[in-house]
Protein backbone atom coordinates (compact mmCIF):
# COMPACT_ATOMS: atom_id res chain seq x y z
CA UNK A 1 3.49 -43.51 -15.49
CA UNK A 2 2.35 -40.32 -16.97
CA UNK A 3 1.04 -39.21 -13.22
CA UNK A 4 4.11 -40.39 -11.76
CA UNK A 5 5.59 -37.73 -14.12
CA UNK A 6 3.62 -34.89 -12.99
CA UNK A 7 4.22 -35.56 -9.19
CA UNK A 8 7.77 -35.93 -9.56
CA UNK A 9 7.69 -32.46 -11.64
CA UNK A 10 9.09 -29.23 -9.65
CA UNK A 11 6.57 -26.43 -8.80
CA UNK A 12 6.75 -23.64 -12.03
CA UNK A 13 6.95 -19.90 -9.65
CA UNK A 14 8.82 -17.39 -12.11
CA UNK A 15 9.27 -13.80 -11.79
CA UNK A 16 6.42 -11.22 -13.17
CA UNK A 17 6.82 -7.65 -12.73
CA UNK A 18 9.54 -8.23 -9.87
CA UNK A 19 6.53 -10.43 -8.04
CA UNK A 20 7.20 -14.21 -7.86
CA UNK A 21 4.20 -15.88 -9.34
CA UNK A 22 2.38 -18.62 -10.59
CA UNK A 23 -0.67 -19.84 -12.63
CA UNK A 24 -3.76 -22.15 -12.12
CA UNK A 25 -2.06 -24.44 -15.31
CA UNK A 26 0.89 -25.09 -12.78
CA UNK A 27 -0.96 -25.72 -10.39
CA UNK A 28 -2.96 -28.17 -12.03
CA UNK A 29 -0.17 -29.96 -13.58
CA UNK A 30 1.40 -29.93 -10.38
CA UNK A 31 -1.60 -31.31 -8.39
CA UNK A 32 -2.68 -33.69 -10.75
CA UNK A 33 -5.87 -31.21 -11.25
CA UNK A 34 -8.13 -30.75 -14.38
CA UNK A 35 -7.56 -27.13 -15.30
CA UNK A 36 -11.00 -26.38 -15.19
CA UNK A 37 -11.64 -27.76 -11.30
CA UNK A 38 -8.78 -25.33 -10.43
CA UNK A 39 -10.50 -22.91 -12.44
CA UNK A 40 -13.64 -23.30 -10.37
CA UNK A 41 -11.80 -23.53 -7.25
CA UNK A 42 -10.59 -19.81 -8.01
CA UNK A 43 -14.30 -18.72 -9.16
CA UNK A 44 -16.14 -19.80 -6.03
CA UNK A 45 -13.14 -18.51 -4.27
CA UNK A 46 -12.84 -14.78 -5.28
CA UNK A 47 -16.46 -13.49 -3.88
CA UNK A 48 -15.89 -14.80 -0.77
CA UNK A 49 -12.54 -12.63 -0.56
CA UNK A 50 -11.79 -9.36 0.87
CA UNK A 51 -11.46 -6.59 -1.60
CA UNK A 52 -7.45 -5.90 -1.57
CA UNK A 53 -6.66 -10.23 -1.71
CA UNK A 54 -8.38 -9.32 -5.27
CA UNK A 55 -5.22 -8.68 -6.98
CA UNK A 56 -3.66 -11.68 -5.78
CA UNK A 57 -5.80 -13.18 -8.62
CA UNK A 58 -4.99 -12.05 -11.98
CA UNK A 59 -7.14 -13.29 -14.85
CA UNK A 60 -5.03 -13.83 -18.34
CA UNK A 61 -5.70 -16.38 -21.19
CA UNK A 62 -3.60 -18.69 -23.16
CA UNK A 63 -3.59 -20.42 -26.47
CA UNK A 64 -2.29 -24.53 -26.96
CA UNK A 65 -0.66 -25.41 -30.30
CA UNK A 66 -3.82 -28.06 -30.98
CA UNK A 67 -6.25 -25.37 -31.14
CA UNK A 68 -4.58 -22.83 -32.98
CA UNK A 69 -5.45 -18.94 -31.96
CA UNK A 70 -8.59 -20.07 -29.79
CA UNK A 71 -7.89 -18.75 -26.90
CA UNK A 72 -8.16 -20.01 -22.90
CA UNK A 73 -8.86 -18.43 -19.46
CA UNK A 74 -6.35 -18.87 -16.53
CA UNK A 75 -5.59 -17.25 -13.54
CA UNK A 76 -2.07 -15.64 -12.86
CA UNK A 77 -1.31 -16.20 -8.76
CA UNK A 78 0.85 -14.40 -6.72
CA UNK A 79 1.95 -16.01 -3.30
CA UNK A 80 -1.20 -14.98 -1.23
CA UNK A 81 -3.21 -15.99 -4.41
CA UNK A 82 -1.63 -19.46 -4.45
CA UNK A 83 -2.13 -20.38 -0.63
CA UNK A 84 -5.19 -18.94 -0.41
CA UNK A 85 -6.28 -20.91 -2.87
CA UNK A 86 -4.42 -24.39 -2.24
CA UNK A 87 -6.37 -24.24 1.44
CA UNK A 88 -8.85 -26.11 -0.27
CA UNK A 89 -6.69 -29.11 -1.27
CA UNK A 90 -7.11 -32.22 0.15
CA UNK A 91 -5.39 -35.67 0.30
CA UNK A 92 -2.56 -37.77 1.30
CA UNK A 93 0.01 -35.81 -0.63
CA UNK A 94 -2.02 -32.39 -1.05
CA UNK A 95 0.31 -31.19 2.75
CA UNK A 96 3.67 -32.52 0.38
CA UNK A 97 2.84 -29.97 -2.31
CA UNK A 98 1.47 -27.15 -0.55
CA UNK A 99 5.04 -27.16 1.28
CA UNK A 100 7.20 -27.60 -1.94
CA UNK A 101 5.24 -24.92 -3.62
CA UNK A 102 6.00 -22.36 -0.93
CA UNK A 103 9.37 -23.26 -0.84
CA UNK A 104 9.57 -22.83 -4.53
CA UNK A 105 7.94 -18.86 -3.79
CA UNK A 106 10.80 -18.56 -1.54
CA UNK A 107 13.32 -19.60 -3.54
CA UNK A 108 12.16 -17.15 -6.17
CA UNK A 109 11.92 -14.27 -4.35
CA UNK A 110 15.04 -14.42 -2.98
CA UNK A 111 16.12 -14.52 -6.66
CA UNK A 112 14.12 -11.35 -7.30
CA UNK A 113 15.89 -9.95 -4.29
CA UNK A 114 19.28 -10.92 -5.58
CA UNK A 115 18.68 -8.92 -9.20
CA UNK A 116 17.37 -5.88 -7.01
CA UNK A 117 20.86 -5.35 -5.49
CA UNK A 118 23.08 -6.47 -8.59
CA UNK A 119 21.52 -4.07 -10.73
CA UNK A 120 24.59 -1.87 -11.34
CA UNK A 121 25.43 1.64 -10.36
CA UNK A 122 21.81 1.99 -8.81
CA UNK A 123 23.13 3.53 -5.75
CA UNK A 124 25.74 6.04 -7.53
CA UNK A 125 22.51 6.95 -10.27
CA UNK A 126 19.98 7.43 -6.82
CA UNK A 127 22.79 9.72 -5.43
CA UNK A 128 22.84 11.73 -8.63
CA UNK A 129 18.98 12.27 -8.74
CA UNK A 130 18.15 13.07 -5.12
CA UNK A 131 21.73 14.11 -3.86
CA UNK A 132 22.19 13.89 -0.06
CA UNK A 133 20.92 17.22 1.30
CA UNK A 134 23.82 19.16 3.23
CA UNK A 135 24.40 18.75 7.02
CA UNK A 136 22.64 21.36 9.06
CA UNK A 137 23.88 22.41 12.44
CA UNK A 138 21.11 21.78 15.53
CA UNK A 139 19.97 25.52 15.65
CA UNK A 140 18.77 25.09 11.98
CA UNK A 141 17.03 21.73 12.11
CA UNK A 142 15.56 22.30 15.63
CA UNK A 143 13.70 25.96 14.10
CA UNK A 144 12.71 22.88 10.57
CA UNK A 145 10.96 21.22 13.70
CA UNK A 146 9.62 24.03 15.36
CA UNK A 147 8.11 25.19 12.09
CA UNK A 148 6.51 21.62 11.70
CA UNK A 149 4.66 21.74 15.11
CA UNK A 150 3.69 25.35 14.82
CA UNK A 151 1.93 24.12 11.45
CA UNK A 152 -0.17 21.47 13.24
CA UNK A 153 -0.82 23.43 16.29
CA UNK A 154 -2.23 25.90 13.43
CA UNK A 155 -4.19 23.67 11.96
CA UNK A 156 -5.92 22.29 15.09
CA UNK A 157 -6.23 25.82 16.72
CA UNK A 158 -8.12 26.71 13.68
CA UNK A 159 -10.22 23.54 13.55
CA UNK A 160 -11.33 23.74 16.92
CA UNK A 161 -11.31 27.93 16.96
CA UNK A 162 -9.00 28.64 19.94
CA UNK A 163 -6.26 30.35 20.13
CA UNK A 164 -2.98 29.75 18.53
CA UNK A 165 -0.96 30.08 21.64
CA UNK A 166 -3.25 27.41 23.80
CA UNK A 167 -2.61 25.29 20.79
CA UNK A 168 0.85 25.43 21.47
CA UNK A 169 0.99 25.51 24.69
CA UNK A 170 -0.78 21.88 25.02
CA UNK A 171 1.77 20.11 22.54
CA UNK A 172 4.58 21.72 24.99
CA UNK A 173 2.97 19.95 28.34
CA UNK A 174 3.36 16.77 26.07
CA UNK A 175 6.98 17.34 24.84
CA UNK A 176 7.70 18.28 28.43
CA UNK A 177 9.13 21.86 27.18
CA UNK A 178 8.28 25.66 28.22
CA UNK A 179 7.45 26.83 24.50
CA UNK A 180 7.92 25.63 20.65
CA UNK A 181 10.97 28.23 20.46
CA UNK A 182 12.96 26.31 23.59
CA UNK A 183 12.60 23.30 21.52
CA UNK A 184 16.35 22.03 21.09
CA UNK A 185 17.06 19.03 18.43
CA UNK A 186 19.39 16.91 19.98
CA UNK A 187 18.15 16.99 23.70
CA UNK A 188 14.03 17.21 23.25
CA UNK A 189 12.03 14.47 21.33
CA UNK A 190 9.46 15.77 19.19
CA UNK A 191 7.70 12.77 18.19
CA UNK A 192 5.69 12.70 21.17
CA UNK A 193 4.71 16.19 20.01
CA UNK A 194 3.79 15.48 16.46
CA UNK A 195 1.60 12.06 17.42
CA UNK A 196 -0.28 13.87 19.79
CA UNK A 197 -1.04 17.14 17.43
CA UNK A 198 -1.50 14.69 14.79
CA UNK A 199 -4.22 12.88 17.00
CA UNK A 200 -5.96 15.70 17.77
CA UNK A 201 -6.49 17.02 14.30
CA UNK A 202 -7.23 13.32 13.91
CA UNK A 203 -11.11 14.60 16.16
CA UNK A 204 -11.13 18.08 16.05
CA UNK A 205 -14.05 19.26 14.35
CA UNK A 206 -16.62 16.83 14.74
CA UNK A 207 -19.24 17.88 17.35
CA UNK A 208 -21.30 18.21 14.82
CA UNK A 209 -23.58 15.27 16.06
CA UNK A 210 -26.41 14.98 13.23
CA UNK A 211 -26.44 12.39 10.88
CA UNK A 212 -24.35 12.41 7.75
CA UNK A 213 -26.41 13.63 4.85
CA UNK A 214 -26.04 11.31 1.56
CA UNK A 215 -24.47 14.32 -0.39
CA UNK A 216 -21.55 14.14 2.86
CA UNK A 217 -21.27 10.31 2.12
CA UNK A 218 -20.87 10.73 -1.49
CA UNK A 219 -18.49 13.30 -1.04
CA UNK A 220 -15.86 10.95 0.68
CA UNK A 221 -16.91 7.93 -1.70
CA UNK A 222 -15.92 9.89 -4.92
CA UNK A 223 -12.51 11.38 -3.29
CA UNK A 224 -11.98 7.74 -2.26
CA UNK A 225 -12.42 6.87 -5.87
CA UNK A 226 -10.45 9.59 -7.15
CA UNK A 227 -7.15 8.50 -4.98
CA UNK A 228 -7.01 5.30 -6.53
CA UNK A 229 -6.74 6.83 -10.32
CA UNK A 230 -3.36 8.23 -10.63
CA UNK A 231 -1.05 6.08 -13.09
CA UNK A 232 1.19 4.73 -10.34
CA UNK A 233 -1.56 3.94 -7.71
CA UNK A 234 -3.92 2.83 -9.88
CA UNK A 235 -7.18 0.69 -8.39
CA UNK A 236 -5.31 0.97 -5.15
CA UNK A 237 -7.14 -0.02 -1.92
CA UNK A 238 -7.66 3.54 -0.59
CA UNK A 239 -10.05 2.19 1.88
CA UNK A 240 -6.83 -0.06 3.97
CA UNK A 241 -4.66 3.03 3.20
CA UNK A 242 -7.60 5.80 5.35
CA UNK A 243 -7.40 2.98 8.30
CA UNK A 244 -3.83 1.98 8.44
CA UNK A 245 -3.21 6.40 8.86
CA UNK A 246 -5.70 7.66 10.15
CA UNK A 247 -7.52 4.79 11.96
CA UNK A 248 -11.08 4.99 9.42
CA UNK A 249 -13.05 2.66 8.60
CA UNK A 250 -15.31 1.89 5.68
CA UNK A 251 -17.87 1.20 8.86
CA UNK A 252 -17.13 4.32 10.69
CA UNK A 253 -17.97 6.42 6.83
CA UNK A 254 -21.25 4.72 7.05
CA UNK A 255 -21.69 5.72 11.04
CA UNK A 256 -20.75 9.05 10.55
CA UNK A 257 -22.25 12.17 12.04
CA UNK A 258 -21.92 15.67 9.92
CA UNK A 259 -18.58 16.47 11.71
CA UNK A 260 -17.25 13.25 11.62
CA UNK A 261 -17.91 13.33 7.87
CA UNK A 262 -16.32 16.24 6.92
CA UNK A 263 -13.25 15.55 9.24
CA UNK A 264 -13.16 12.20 6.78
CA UNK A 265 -13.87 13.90 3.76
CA UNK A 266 -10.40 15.99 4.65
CA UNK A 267 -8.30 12.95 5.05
CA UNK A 268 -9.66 11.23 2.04
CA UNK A 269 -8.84 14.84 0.11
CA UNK A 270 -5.48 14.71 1.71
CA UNK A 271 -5.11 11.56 0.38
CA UNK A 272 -5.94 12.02 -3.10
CA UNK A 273 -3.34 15.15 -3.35
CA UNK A 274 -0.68 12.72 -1.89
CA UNK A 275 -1.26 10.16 -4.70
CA UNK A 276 -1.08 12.87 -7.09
CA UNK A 277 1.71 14.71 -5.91
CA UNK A 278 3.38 10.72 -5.61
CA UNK A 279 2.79 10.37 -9.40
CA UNK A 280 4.82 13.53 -9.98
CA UNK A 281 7.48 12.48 -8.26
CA UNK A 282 7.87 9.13 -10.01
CA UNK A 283 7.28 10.73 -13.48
CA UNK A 284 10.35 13.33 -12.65
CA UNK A 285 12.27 10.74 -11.31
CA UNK A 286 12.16 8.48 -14.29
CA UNK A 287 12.35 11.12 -16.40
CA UNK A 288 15.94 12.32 -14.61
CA UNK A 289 16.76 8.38 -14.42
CA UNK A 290 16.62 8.25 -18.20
CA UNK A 291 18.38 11.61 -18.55
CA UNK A 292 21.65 9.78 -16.50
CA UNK A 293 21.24 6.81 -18.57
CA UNK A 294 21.37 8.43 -22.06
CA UNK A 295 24.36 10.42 -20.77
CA UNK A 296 26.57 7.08 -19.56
């Protein structure tokens, strides 16, 4: 009877931190599982996993009446945590569960969505700290463009040590224009522009073709380490974040020549002042967030 109980038992997902989650005593409970198999499935699970599926697994403890203040390990599992982690059921009804447990994420997340947009005046307080900025006619945000692309072309003309105007005059052969200045906002497209510019900052500057010294390598391993310290990006996976923008690898750090290295070295430096400048955005926000709030 008492297992009968625990089949017929709904998956527990609740809300954490606006994250729908679970934990390796549900899922025991739920799967008819010693706590301490689960527990092992989870241990001999995490090395074998990718760096940034880490968080997916958050270690907590817990305490049961019978024992008093002696207290328990557990795992706290978010979505990715819990399937990863369920591939490794077997059985008759393991396929049953798997499918009620995910449908049990779903249903909570769309709860989580649901508080997101009820949560009152949000959109009138948003106005009030970052106000809409005032229309511009096309004169004045085609030069805001212009300005952008002469700033690349800059940068790359300097990196590579040619002149400003061939610079220029390359991005215009791709934006199909005579010169930046003829650049006009609503008929010319300027993405085109800006992907290629960006691209070829992206390799400009590494011809250098000897080996990466270790001091080189270091260099981009503490940046890397640095981005992920900030309060509001904290342990991030700066690693994913250099290849999803700028295509890098933790492989291609390793392979690097000199030039290569120092090109990488910039990114990961651009990267780090991003995070930072991130946090001080967030801190002001709140800050004005809490101003509005006191004041209603």
């Amino acid at each position: 009877m008492q297992n009968i109980e625990k089949i017929a038992q709904s998956p527990v997902v609740a809300a954490q931190d606006g994250q729908a989650v679970t934990t390796t005593l549900d899922v025991a409970r739920y799967f008819d599982k010693q706590h301490k198999h689960v527990l092992d499935a989870v241990q001999n699970l995490l090395p074998q996993l990718p760096e940034h599926h880490q968080p997916n697994f958050r270690q907590g403890v817990y305490t049961l009446p019978e024992t008093g203040d002696q207290q328990h390990r557990m795992f706290t599992l978010t979505r990715d945590g819990f399937v990863l982690l369920a591939m490794g059921f077997t059985g008759k009804k393991a396929l049953q569960f798997k499918v009620a447990y995910i449908d049990a994420f779903q249903a909570m997340e769309a709860e989580i969505q649901k508080a997101r947009l009820r949560v009152p005046d949000l959109s009138q307080a948003m106005r009030q700290i970052c106000p809409q900025p005032p229309s511009e006619s096309n004169s004045v945000r085609s030069q805001r463009v212009v300005k952008y692309l002469r700033g690349l072309a800059a940068y790359w003309a300097l990196l590579e040590d040619m002149p400003q105007e061939t610079a220029e005059k390359a991005a215009c052969v791709v934006g199909k224009i005579r010169s930046l200045d003829d650049f006009d906002f609503d008929r010319d497209n300027a993405h085109p522009m800006m992907d290629f510019l960006e691209q070829v900052i992206r390799l400009a500057g590494a011809k250098d073709n000897r080996p990466a010294t270790e001091q080189q390598i270091n260099a981009i391993k503490y940046l890397i380490e640095a981005s992920a310290q900030p309060f509001y990006s904290r342990d991030a996976n700066i690693y994913a974040e250099l290849e999803g923008l700028y295509g890098i690898t933790a492989e291609d750090i390793l392979k690097a020549t000199a030039g290569e290295a120092r090109r990488i070295a910039d990114h990961a430096y651009t990267l780090l002042r991003e995070q930072y400048r991130q946090f001080l955005v967030i801190s002001d926000l709140k800050r004005r967030a809490g101003t509005l709030t006191s004041k209603n």
